[in-house]
Protein backbone atom coordinates (compact mmCIF):
# COMPACT_ATOMS: atom_id res chain seq x y z
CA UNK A 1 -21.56 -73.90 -20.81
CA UNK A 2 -20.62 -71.59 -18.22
CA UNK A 3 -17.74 -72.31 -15.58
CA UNK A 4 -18.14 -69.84 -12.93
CA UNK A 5 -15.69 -69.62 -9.91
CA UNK A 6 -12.92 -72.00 -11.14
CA UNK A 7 -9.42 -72.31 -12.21
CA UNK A 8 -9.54 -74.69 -15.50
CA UNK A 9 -9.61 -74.00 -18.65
CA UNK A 10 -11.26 -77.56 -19.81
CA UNK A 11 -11.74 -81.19 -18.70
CA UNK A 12 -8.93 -82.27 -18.95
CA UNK A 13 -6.98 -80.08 -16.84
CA UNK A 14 -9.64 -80.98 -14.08
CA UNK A 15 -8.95 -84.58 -14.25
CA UNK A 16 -5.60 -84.10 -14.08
CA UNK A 17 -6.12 -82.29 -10.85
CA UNK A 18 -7.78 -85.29 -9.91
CA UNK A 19 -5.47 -87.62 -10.51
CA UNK A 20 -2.52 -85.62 -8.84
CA UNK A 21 -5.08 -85.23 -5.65
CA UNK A 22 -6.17 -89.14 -5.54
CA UNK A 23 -1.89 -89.55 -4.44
CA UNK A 24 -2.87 -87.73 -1.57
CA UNK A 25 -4.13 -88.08 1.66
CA UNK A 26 -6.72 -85.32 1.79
CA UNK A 27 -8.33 -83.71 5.07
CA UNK A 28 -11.84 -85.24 5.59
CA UNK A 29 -13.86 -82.32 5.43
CA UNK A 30 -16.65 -84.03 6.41
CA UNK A 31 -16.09 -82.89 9.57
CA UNK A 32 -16.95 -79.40 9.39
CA UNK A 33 -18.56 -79.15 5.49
CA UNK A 34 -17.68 -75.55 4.21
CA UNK A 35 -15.98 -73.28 5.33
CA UNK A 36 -13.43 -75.06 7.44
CA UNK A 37 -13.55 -73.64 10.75
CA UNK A 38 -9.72 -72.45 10.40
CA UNK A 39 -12.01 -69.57 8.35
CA UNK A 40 -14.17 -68.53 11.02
CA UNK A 41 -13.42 -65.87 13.70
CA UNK A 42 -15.37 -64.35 16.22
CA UNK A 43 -17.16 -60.98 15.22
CA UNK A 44 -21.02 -61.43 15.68
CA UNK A 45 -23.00 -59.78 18.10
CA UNK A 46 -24.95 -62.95 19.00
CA UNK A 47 -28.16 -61.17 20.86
CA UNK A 48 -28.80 -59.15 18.06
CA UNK A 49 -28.18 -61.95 15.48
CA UNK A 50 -30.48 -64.20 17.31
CA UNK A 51 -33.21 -61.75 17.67
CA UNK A 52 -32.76 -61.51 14.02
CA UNK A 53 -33.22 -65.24 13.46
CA UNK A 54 -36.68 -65.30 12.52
CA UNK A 55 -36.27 -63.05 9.75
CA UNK A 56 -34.00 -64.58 7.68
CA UNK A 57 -35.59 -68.39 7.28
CA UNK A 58 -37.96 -66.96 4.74
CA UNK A 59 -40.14 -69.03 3.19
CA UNK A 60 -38.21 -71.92 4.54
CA UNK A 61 -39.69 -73.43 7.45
CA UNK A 62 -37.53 -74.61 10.02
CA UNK A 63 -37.14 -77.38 12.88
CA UNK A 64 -33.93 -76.98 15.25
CA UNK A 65 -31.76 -80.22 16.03
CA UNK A 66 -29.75 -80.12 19.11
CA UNK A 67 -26.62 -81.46 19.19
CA UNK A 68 -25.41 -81.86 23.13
CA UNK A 69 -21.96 -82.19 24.40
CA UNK A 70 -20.79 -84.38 27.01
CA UNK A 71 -17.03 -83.53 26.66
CA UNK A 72 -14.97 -86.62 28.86
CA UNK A 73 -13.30 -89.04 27.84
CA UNK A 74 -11.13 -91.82 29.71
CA UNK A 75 -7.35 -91.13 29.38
CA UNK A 76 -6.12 -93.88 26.89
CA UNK A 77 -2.56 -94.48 26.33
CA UNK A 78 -1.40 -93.73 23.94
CA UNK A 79 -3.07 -90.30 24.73
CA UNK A 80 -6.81 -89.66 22.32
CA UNK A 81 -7.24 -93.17 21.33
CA UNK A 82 -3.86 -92.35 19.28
CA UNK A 83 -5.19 -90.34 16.85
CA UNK A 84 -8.76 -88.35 17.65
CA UNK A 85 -8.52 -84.87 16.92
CA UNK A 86 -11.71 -84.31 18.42
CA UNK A 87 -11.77 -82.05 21.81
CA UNK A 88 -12.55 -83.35 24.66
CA UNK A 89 -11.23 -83.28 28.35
CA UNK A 90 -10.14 -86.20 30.31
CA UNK A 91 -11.94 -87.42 32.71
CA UNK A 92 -10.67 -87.88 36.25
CA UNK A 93 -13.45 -87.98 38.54
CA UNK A 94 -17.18 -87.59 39.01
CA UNK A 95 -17.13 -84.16 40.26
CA UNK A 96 -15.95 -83.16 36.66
CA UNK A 97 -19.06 -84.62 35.65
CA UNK A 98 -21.51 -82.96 38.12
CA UNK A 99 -19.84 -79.54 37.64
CA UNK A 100 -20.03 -79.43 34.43
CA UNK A 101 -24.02 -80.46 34.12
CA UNK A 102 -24.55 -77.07 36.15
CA UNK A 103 -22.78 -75.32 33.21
CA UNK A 104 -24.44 -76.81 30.51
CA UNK A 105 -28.25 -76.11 32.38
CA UNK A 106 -26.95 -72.15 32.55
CA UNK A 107 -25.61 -72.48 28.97
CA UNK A 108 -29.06 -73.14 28.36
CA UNK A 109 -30.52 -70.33 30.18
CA UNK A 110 -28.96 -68.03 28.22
CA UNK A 111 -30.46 -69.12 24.78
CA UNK A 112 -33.99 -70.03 26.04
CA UNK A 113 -35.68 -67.17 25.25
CA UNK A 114 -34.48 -67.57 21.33
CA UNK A 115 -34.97 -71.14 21.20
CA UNK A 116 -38.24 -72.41 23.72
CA UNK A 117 -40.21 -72.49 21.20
CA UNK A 118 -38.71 -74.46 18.53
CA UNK A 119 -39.86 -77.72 17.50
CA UNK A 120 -37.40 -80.18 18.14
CA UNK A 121 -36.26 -82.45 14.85
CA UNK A 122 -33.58 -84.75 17.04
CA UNK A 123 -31.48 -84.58 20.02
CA UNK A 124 -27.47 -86.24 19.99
CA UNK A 125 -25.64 -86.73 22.45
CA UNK A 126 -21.86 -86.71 21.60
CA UNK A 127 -18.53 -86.05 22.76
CA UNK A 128 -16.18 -87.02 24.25
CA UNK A 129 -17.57 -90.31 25.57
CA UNK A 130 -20.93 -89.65 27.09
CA UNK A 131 -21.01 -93.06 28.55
CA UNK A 132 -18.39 -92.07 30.89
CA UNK A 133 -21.40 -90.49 33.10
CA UNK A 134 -22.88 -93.31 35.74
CA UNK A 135 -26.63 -94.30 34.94
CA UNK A 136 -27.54 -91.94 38.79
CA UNK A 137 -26.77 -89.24 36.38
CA UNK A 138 -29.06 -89.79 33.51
CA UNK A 139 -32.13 -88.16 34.84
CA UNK A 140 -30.35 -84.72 35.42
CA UNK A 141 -29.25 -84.46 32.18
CA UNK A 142 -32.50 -85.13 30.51
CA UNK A 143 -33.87 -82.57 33.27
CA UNK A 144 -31.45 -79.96 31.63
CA UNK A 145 -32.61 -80.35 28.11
CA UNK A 146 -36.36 -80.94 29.29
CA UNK A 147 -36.11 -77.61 31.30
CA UNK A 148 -34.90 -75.82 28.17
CA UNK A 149 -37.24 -77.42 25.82
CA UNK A 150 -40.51 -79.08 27.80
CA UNK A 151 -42.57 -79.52 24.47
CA UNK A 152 -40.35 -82.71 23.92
CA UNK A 153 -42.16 -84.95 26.93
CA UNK A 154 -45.28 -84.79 24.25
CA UNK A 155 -43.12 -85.51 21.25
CA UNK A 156 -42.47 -88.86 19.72
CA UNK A 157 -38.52 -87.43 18.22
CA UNK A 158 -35.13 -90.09 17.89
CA UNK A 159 -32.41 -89.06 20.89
CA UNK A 160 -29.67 -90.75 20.40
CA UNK A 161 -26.85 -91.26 23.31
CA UNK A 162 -23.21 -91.82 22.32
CA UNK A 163 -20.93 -94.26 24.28
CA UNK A 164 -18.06 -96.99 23.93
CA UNK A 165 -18.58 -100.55 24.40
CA UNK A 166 -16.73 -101.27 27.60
CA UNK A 167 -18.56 -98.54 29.30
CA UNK A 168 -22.28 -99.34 28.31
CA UNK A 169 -23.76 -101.80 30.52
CA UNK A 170 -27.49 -103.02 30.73
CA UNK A 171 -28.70 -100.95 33.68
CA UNK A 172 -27.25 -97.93 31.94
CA UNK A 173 -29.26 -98.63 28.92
CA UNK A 174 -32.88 -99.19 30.40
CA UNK A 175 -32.51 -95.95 32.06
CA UNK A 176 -31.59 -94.15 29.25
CA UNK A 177 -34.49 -96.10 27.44
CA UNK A 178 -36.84 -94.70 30.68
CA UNK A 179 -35.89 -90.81 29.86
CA UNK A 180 -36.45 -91.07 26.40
CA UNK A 181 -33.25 -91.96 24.38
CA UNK A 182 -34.28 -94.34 21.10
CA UNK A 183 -30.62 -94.58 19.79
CA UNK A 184 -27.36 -95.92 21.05
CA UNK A 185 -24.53 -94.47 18.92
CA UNK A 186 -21.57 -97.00 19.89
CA UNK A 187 -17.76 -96.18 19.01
CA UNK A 188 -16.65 -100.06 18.15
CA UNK A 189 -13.12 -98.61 15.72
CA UNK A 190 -12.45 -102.40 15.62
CA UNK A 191 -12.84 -105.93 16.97
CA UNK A 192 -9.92 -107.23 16.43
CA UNK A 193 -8.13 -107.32 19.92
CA UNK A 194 -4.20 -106.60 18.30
CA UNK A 195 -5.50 -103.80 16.40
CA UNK A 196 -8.12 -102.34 19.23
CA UNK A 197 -5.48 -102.27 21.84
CA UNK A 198 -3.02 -99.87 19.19
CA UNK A 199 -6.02 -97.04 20.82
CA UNK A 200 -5.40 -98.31 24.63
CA UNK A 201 -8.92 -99.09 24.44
CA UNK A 202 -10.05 -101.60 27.03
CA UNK A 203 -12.70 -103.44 25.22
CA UNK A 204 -12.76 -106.70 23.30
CA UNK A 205 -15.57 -108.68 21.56
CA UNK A 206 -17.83 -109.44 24.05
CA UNK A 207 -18.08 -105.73 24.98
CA UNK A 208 -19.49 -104.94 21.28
CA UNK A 209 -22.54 -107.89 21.41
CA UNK A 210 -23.35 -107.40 24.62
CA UNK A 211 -24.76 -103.68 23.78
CA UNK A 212 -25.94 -105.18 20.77
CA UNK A 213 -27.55 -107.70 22.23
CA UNK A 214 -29.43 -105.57 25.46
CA UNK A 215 -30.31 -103.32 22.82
CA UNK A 216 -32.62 -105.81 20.58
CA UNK A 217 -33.97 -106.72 24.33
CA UNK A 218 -34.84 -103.19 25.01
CA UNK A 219 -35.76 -102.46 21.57
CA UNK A 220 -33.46 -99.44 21.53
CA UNK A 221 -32.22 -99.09 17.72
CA UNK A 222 -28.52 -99.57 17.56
CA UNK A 223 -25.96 -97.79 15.24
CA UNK A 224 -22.05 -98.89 15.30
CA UNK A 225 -19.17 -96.98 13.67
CA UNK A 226 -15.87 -98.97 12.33
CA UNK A 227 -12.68 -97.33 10.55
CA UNK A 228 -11.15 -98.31 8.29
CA UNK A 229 -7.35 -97.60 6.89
CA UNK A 230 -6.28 -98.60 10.44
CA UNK A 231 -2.63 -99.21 11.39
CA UNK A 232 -1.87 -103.29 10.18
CA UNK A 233 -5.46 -103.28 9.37
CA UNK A 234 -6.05 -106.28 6.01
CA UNK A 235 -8.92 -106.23 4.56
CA UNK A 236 -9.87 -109.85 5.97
CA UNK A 237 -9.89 -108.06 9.39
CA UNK A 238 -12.09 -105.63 8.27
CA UNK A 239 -14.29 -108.03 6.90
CA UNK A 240 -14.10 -110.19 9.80
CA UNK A 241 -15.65 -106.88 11.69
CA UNK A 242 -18.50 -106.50 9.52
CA UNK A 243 -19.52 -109.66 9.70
CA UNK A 244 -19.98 -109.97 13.10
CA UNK A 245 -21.87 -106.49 13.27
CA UNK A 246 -23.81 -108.05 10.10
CA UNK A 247 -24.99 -111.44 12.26
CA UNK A 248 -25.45 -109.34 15.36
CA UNK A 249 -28.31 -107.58 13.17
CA UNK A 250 -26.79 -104.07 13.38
CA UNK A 251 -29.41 -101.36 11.98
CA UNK A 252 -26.60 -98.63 10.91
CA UNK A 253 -23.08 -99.61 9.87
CA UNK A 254 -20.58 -96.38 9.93
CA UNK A 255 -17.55 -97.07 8.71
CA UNK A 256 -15.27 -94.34 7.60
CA UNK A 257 -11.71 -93.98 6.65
CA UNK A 258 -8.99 -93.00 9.48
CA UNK A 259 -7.61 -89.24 9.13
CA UNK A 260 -5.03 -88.81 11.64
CA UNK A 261 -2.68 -85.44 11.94
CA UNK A 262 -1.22 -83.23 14.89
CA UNK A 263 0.70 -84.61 17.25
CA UNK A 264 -1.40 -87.95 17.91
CA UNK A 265 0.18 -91.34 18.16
CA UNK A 266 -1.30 -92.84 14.52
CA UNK A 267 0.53 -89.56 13.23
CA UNK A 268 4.10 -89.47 14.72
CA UNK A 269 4.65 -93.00 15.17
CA UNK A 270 2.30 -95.16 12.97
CA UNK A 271 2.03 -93.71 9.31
CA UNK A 272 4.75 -96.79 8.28
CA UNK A 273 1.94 -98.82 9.59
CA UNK A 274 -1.04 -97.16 7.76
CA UNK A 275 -2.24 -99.13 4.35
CA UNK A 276 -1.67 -96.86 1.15
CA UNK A 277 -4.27 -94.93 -0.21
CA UNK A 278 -4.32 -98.18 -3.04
CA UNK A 279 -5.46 -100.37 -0.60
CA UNK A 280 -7.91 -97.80 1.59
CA UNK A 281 -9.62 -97.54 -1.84
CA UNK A 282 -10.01 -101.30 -2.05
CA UNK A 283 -10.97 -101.62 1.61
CA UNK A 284 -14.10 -99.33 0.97
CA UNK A 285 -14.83 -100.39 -2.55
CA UNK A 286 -14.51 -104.43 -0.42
CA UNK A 287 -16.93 -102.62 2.21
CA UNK A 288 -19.50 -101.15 0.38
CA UNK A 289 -20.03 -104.89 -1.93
CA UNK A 290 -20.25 -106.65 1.19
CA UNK A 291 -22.92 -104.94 2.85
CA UNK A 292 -24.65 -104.60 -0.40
CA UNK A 293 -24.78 -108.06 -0.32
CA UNK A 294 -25.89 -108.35 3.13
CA UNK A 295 -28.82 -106.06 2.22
CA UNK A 296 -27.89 -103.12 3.56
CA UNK A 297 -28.29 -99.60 1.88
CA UNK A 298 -25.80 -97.19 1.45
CA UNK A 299 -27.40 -93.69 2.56
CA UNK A 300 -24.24 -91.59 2.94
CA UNK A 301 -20.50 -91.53 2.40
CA UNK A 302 -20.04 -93.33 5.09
CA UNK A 303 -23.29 -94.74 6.70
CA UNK A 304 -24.86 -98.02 5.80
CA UNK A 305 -28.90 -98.96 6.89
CA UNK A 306 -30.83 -101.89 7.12
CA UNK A 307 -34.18 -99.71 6.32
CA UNK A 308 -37.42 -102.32 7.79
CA UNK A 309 -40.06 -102.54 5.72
CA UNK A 310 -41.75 -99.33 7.60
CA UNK A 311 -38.90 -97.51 7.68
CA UNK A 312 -38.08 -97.04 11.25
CA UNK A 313 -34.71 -97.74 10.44
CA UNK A 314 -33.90 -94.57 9.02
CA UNK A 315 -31.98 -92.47 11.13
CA UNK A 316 -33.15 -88.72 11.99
CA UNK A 317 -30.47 -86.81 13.52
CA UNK A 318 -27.94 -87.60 10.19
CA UNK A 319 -30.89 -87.42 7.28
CA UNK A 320 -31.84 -83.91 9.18
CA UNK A 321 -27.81 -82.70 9.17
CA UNK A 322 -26.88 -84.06 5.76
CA UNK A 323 -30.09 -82.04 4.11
CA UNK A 324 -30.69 -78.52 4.66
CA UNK A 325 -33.60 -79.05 2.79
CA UNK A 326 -35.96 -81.18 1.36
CA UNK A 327 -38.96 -80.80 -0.64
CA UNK A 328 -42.07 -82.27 0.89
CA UNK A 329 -44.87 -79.58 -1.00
CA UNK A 330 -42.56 -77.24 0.90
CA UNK A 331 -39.33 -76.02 1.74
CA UNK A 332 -38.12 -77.66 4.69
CA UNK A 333 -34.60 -76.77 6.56
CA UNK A 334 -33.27 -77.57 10.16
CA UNK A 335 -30.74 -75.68 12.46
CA UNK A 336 -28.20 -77.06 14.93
CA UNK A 337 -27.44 -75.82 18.13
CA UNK A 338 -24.08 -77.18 19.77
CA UNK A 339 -25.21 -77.05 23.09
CA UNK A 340 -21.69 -77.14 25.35
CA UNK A 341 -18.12 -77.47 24.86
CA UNK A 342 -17.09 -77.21 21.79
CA UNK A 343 -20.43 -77.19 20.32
CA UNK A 344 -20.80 -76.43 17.17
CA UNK A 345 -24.05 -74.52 15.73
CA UNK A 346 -25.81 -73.30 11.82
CA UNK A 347 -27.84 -71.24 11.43
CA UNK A 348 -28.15 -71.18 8.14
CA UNK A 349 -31.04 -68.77 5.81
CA UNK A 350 -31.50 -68.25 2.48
CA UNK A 351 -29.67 -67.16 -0.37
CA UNK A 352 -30.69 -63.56 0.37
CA UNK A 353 -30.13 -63.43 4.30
CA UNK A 354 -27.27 -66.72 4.71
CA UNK A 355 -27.39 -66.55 8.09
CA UNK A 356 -24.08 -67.84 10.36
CA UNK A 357 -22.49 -70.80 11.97
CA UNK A 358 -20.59 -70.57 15.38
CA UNK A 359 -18.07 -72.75 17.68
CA UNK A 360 -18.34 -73.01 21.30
CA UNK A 361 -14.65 -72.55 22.96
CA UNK A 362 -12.67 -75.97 23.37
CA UNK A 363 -11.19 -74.75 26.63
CA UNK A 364 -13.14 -76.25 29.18
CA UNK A 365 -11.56 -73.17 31.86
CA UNK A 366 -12.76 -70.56 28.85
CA UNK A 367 -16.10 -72.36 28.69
CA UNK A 368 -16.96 -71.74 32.65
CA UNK A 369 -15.55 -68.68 32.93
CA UNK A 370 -17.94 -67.65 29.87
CA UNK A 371 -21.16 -68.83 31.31
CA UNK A 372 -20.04 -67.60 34.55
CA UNK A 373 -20.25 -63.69 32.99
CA UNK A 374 -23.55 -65.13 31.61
CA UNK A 375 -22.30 -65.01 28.50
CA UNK A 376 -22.05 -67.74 25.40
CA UNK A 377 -18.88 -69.06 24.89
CA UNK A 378 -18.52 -68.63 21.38
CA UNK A 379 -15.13 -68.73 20.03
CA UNK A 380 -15.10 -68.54 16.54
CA UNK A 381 -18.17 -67.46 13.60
CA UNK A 382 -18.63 -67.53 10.33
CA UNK A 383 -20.70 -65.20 8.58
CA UNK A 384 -22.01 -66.82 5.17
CA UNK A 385 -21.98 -65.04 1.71
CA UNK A 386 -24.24 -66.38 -0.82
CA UNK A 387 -21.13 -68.47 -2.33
CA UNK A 388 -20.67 -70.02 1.24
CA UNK A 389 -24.04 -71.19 1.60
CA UNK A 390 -24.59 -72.45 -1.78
CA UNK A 391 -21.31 -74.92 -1.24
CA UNK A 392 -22.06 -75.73 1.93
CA UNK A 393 -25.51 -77.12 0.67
CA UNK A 394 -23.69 -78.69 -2.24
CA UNK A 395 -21.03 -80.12 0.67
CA UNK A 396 -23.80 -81.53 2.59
CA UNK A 397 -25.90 -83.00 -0.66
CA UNK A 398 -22.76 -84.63 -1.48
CA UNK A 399 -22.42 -86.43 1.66
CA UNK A 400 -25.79 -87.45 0.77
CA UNK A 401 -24.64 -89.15 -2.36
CA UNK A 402 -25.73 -86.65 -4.92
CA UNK A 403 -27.23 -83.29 -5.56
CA UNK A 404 -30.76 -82.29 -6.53
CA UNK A 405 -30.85 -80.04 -9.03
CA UNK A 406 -34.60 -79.01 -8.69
CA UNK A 407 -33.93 -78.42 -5.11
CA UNK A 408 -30.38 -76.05 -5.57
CA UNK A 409 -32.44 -74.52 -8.87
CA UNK A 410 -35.33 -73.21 -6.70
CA UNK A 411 -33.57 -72.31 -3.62
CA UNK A 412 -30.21 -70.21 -5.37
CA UNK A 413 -32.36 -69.24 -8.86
CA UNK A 414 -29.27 -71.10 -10.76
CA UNK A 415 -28.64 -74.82 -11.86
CA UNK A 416 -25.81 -76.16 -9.91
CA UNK A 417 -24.18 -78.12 -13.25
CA UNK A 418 -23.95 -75.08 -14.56
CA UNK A 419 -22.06 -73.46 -11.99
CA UNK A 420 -19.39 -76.24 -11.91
CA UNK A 421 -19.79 -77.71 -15.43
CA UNK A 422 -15.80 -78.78 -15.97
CA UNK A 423 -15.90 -80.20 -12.35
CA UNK A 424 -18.93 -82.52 -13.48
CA UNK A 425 -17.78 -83.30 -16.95
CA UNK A 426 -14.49 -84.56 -15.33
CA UNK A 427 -16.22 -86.54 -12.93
CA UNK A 428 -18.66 -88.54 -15.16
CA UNK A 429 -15.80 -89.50 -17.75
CA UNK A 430 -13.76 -91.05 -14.57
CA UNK A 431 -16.90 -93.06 -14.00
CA UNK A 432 -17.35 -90.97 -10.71
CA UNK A 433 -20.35 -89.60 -11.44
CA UNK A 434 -23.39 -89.70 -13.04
CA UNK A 435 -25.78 -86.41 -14.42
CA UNK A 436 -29.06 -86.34 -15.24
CA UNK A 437 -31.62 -83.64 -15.86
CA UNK A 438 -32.89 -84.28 -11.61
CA UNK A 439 -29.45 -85.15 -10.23
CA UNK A 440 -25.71 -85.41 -10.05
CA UNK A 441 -25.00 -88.62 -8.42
CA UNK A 442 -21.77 -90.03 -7.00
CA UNK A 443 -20.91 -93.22 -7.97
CA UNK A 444 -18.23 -96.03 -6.93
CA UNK A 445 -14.93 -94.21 -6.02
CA UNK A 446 -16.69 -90.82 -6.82
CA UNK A 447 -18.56 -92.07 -2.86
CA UNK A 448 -14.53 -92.84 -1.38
CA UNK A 449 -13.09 -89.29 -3.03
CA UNK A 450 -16.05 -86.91 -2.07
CA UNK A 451 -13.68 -85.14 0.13
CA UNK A 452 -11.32 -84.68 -3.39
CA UNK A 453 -14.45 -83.47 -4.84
CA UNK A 454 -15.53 -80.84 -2.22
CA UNK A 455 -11.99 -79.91 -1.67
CA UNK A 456 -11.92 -79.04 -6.05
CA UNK A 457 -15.28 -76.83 -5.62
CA UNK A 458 -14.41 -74.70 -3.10
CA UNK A 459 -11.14 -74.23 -4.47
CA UNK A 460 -11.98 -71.04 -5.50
CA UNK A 461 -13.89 -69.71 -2.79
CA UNK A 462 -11.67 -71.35 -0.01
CA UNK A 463 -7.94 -69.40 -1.92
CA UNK A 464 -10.28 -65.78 -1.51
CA UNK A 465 -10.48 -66.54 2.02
CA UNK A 466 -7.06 -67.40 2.51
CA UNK A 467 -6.70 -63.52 0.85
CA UNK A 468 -9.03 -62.21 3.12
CA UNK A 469 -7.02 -63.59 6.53
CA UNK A 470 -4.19 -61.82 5.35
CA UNK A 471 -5.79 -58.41 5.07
């Protein structure tokens, strides 16, 4: 067996890697997949590179999802919900709001001509807290994105509109149902009112199954993300969570494991208060048996559905960003475009041609005076190698719960076990994985460490960049 691009010598020395990374607490790289963005700089010469596009999908078709910012948030104290690393700005008052919409529409301008004709796989709308905007609002933004893509009013696609309990209320909702939006994304962290108010959120209980609730009325579908690993958080509390998102006949359960770092509340002042890695482990291992139970399907790392018998339940805008592609008769990939402040976008290619991923600035002053020059406001890219692309497929089929080997076989001419043949081997003798001749599938607390897992493929490729910034 081959073992390309690593550092072992056998099995063994993998798991002991393993076991000396499982007494950490490892960066989610979930976030960003491969590279990391602390990789990426800005060298592209974006009109030429999107007049290029076309070229370099091959035989891959493609269908673009657009992934919008709506940056504010409401100043919490302590200061990010204690411990998002997320950018955003703070909000302060509805001019922000206003001013920034007539951004975003000339942000849009300037890609329309490379983009107007793309069918449209999902629309999300993130941030921030895009719930901060008043309901009098709504139809302006959709007017932004309809003006930049009008094939949409014919389409039947999921939009999904993020938001926090306390800010959600029912009139907001049926006019986001009236422009189109199928999904409510809501932030819940946790129910419990002790460990809610550690954030300075202002929301309790009633908050949480009230959306829920106006949401089965105006049959919008309804998705809720919890953490887990909270400061004082037991894992009665986080069952107590679950089970009241369970009764309230949640669709999608996220719940994913705190990361907290910088200079954030959780990080300075609440680590003493954080449970160990031991008993995070538990917590999802506790998580993922309950839900089970409950009849709910585990479709990601982190994301739990209750798929209906016709499958409505399944949620577009993740299934289209956790596969690049899928094999329907056909090869079949999707693109993001981060559309505003600190947007982040792929577009990705083939093995041949990789294609690039870029970040728009997190300054919001940077951002304005970008579009202002009519210009994007990229502020860091990443050019993919071969290498790159093939791992950040892998990171991506991984957060998917395991790998198709057909699929990686046909699309980078080499079988992926092969590549990484110690990395496997180690896995499936900790009971973390399990290989066949289709797939390599994650399994129990091969799911909880697929971060450790990432992190020991791109070992290789991630110390050769490290090089390369030096140079």
């Amino acid at each position: 067996m081959k073992n390309k691009g690593h550092l072992w010598h056998n099995c063994q020395d993998v798991i002991e890697t393993i076991t000396k990374y499982k007494s950490k607490k490892l960066t989610n790289k979930v976030l960003h997949g491969h590279p990391s963005p602390i990789f990426w700089n800005h060298d592209l010469n974006f009109h030429e590179f999107m007049n290029h596009r076309k070229q370099i999908n091959g035989r891959c078709s493609k269908k673009l999802v657009l992934y919008i910012a709506l940056p504010f948030c409401v100043p919490t104290n302590p200061p990010n919900c204690g411990y998002c690393l997320f950018p955003h700005v703070n909000y302060t008052c509805q001019k922000d709001l206003v001013d920034y919409l007539n951004y975003l529409r000339i942000e849009g301008r300037i890609y329309k001509e490379y983009l107007h004709q793309e069918e449209i796989a999902a629309i999300y709308f993130g941030g921030g807290t895009p719930n901060v905007y008043p309901e009098t609002l709504y139809d302006e933004i959709m007017d932004i994105v309809e003006e930049q893509f009008p094939q949409i009013k014919s389409q039947t696609i999921e939009i999904t509109f993020e938001g926090i309990p306390s800010l959600f209320n029912r009139k907001k909702l049926q006019t986001l149902k009236s422009r189109g939006v199928t999904r409510i994304s809501m932030g819940v962290q946790q129910l419990n009112p002790k460990l809610i108010n550690l954030s300075g959120r202002k929301q309790d209980v009633s908050h949480v199954l009230n959306v829920i609730n106006w949401c089965h009325e105006l049959d919008l579908k309804i998705s809720a993300d919890l953490i887990y690993g909270w400061p004082q958080q037991t894992i009665d509390s986080m069952l107590y969570d679950l089970n009241e998102l369970v009764k309230a006949n949640v669709s999608q359960i996220t719940n994913y494991e705190l990361n907290i770092g910088g200079r954030t509340d959780f990080s300075r002042n609440r680590r003493h208060e954080l449970p160990t890695n031991k008993v995070n482990l538990s917590m999802f291992l506790t998580l993922k048996k309950f839900l089970e139970e409950h009849e709910y399907q585990q479709v990601s790392t982190n994301d739990f559905i209750r798929i209906e018998k016709n499958g409505s339940n399944i949620f577009r805008f993740e299934k289209c960003m956790r596969e690049f592609w899928n094999t329907n008769g056909e090869m079949t990939g999707y693109d993001m475009w981060g559309w505003g402040f600190g947007g982040i976008s792929y577009f990705l290619g083939n093995a041949d041609q990789p294609g690039v991923a870029f970040m728009n600035t997190t300054n919001l002053s940077d951002y304005y005076r970008s579009i202002e020059k009519n210009s994007p406001p990229i502020k860091r890219t990443f050019c993919y190698s071969k290498m790159d692309l093939r791992l950040g497929w892998i990171f991506q089929s991984l957060q998917n719960l395991g790998i198709k080997r057909e699929v990686y076989l046909e699309l980078f001419q080499t079988d992926v076990y092969d590549d990484y043949t110690l990395i496997w081997q180690a896995l499936e003798k900790q009971g973390m994985a399990e290989i066949t001749d289709d797939e390599i599938k994650l399994l129990g607390e091969g799911i909880y460490y697929t971060s450790l897992i990432q992190n020991l493929l791109s070992t290789k490729r991630n110390n050769e960049l490290r090089e390369k910034q030096k140079q």
